[in-house]
PDB file of N, CA and C in Angstrom:
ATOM      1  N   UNK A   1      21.192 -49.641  16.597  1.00  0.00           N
ATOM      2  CA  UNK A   1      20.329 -48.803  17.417  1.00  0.00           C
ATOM      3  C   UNK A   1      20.906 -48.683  18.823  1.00  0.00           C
ATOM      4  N   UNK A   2      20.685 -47.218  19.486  1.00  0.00           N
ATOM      5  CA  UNK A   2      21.395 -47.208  20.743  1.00  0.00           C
ATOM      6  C   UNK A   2      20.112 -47.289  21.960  1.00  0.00           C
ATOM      7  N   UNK A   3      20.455 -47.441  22.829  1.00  0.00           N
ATOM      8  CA  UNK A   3      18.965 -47.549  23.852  1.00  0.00           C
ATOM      9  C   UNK A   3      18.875 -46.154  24.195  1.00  0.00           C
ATOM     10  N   UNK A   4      17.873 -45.843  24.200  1.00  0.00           N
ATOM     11  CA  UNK A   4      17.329 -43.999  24.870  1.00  0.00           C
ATOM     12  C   UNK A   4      17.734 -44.016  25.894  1.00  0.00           C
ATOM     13  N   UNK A   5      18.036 -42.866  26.573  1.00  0.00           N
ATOM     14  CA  UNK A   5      18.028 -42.679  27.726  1.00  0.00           C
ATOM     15  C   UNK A   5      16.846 -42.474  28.634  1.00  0.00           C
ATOM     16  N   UNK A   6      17.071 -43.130  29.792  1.00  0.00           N
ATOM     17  CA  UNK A   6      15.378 -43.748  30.370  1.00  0.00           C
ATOM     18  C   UNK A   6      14.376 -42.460  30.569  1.00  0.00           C
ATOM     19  N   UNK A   7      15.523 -41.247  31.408  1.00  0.00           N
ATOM     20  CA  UNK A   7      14.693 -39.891  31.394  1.00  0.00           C
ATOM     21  C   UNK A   7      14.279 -39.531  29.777  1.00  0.00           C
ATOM     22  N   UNK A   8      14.626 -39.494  29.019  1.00  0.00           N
ATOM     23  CA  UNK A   8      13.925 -39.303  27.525  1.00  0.00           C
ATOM     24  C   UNK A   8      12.446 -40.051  27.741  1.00  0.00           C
ATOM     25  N   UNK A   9      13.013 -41.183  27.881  1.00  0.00           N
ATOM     26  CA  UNK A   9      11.308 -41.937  27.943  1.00  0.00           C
ATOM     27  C   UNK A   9      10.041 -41.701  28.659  1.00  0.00           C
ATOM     28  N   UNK A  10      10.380 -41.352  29.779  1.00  0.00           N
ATOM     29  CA  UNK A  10       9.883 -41.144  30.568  1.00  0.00           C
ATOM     30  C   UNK A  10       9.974 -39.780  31.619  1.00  0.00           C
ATOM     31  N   UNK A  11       9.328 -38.973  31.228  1.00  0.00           N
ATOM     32  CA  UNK A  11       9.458 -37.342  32.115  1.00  0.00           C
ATOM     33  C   UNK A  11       9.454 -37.701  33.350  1.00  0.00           C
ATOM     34  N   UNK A  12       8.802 -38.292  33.908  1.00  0.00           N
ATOM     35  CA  UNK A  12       8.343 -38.754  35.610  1.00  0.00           C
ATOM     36  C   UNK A  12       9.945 -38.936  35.856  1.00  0.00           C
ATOM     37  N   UNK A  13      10.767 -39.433  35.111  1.00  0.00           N
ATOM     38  CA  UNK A  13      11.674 -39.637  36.065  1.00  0.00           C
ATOM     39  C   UNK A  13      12.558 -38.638  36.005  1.00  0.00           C
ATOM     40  N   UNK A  14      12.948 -37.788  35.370  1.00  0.00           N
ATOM     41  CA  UNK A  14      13.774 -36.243  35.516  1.00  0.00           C
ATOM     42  C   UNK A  14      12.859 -35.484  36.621  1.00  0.00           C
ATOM     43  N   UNK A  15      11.517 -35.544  36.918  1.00  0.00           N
ATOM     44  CA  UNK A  15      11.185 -34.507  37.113  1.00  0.00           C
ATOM     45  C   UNK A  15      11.409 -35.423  39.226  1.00  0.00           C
ATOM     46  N   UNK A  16      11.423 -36.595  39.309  1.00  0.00           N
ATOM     47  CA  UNK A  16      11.634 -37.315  40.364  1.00  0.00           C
ATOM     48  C   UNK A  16      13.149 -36.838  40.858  1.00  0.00           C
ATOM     49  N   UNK A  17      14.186 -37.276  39.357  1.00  0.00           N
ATOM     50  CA  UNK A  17      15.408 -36.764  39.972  1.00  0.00           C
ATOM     51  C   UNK A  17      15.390 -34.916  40.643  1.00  0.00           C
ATOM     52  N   UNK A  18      14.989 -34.428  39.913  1.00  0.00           N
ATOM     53  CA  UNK A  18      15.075 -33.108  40.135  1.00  0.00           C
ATOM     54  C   UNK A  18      14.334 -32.917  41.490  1.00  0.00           C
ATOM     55  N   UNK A  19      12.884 -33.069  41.895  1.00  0.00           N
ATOM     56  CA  UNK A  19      12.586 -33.031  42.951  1.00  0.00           C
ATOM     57  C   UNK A  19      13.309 -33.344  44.238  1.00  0.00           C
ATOM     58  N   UNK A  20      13.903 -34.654  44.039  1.00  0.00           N
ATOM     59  CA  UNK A  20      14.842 -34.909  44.825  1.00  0.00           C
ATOM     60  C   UNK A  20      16.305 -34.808  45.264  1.00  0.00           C
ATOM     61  N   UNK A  21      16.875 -34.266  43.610  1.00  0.00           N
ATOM     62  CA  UNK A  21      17.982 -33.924  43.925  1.00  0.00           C
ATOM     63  C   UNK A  21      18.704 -32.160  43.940  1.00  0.00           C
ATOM     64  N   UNK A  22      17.157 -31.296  43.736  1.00  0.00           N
ATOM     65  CA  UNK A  22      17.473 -29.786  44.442  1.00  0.00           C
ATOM     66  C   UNK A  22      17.412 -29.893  45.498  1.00  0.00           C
ATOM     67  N   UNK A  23      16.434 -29.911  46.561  1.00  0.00           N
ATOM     68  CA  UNK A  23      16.726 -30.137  47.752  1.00  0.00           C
ATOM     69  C   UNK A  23      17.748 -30.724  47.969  1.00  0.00           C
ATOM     70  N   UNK A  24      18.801 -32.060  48.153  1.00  0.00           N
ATOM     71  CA  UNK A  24      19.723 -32.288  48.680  1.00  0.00           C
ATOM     72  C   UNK A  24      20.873 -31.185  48.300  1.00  0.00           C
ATOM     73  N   UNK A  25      21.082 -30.648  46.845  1.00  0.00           N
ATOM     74  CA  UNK A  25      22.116 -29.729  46.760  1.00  0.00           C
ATOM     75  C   UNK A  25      21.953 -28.614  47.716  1.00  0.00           C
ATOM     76  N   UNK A  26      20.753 -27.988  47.981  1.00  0.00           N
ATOM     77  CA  UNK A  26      20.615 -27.041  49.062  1.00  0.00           C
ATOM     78  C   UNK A  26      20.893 -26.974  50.245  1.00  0.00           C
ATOM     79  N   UNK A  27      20.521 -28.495  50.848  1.00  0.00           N
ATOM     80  CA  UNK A  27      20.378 -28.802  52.228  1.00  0.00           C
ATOM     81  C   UNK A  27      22.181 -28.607  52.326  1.00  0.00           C
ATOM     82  N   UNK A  28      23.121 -29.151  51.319  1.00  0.00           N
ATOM     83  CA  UNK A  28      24.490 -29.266  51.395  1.00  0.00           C
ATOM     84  C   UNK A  28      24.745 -28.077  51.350  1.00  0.00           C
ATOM     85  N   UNK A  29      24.628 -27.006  50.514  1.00  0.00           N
ATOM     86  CA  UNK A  29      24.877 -25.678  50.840  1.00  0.00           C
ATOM     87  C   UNK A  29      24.662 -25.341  52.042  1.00  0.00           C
ATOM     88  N   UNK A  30      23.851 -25.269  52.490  1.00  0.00           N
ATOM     89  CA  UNK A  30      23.178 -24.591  53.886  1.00  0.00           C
ATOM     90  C   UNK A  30      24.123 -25.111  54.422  1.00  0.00           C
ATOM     91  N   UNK A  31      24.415 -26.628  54.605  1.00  0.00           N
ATOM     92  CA  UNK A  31      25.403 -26.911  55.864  1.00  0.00           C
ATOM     93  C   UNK A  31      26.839 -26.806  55.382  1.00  0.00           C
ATOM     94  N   UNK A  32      27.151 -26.328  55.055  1.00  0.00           N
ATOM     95  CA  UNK A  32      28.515 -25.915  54.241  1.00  0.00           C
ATOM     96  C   UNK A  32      28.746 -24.864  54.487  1.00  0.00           C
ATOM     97  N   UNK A  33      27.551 -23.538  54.473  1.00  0.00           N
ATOM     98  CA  UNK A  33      28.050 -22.315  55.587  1.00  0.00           C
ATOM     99  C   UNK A  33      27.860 -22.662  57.018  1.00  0.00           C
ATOM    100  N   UNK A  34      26.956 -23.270  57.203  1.00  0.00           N
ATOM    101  CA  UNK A  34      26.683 -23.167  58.644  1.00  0.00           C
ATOM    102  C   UNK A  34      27.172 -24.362  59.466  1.00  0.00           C
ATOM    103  N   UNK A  35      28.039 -25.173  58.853  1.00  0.00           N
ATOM    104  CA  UNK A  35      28.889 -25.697  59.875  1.00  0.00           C
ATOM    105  C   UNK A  35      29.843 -24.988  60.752  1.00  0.00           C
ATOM    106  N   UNK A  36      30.686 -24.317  59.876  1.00  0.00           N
ATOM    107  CA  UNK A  36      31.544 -23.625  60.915  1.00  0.00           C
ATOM    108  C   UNK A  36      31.572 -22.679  61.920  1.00  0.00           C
ATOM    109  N   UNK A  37      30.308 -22.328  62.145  1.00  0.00           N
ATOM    110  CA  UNK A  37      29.500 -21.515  62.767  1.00  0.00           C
ATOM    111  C   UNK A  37      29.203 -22.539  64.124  1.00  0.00           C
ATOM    112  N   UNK A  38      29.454 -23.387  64.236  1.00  0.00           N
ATOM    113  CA  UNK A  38      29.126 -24.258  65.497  1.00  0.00           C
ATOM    114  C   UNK A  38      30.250 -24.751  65.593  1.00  0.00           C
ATOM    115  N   UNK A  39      31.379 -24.886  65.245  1.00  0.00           N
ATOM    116  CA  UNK A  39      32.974 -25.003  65.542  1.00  0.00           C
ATOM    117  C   UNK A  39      33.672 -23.655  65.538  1.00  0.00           C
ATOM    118  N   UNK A  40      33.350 -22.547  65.482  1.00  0.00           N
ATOM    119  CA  UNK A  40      33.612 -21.791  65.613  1.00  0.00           C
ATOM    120  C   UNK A  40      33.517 -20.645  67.110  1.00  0.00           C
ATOM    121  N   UNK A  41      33.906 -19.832  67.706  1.00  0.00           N
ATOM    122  CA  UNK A  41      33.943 -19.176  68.495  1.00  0.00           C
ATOM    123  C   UNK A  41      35.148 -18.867  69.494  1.00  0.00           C
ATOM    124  N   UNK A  42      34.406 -17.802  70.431  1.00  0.00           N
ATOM    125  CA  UNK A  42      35.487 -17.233  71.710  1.00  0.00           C
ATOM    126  C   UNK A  42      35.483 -18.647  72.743  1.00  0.00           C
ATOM    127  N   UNK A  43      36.351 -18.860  72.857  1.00  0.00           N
ATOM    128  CA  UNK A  43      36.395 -20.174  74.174  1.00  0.00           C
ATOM    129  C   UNK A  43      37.787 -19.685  75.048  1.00  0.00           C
ATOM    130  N   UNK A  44      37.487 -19.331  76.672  1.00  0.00           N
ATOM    131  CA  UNK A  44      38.284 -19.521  77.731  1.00  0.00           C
ATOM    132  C   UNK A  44      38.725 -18.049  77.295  1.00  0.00           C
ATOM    133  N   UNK A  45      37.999 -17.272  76.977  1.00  0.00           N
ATOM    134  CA  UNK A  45      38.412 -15.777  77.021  1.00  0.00           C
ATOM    135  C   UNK A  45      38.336 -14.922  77.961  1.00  0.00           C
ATOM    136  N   UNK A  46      39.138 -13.941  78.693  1.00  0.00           N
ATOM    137  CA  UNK A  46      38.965 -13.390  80.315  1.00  0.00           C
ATOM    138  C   UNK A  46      37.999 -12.326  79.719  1.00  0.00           C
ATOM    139  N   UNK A  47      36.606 -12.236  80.683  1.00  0.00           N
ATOM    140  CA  UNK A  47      35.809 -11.138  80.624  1.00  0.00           C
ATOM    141  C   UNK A  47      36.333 -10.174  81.935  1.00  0.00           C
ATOM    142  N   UNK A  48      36.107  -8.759  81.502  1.00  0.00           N
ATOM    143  CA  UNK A  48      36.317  -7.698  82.039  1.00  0.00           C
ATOM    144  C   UNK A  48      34.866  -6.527  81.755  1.00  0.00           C
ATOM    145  N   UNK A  49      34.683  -6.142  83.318  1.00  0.00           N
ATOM    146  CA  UNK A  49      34.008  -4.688  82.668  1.00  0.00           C
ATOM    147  C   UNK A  49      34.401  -3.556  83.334  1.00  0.00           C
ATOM    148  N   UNK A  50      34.167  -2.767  82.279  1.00  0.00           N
ATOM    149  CA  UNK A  50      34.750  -1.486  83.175  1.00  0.00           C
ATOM    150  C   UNK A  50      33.985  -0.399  82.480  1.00  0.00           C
ATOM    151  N   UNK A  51      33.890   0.832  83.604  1.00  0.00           N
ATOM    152  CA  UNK A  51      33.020   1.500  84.010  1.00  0.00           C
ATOM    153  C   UNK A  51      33.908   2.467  85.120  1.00  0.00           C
ATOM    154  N   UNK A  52      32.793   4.038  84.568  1.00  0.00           N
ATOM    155  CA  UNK A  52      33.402   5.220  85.651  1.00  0.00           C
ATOM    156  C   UNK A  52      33.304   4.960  86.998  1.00  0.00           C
ATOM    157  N   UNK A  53      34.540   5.336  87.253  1.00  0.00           N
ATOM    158  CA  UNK A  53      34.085   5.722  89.060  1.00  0.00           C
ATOM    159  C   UNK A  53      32.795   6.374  89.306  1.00  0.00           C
ATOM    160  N   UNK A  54      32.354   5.696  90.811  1.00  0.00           N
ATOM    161  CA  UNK A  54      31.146   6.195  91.019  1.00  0.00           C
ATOM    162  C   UNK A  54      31.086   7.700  91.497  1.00  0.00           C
TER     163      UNK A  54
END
């Protein structure tokens, strides 16, 4: 005889993993685009404006 697997036995605990482990896959997505978005940008770039003679 082989031992069940514990989620077989027991639903509470798939439905625990799952609760808990969609959210973390998401939260990792999210910061997976949006890291580089805060290391990213214009730095020490010369601003200019220009405009007609008056």
């Amino acid at each position: 005889m082989t031992p069940a697997d514990p989620a077989e036995k027991n639903p509470w605990v798939k439905v625990l993993a799952l609760s808990f482990g969609i959210p973390v896959v998401i939260a990792l997505m999210l910061f997976a685009f949006l890291a580089p978005s805060t290391a990213s940008g214009a730095k020490d770039l010369p601003l200019a404006v220009s405009a007609p003679a008056p």
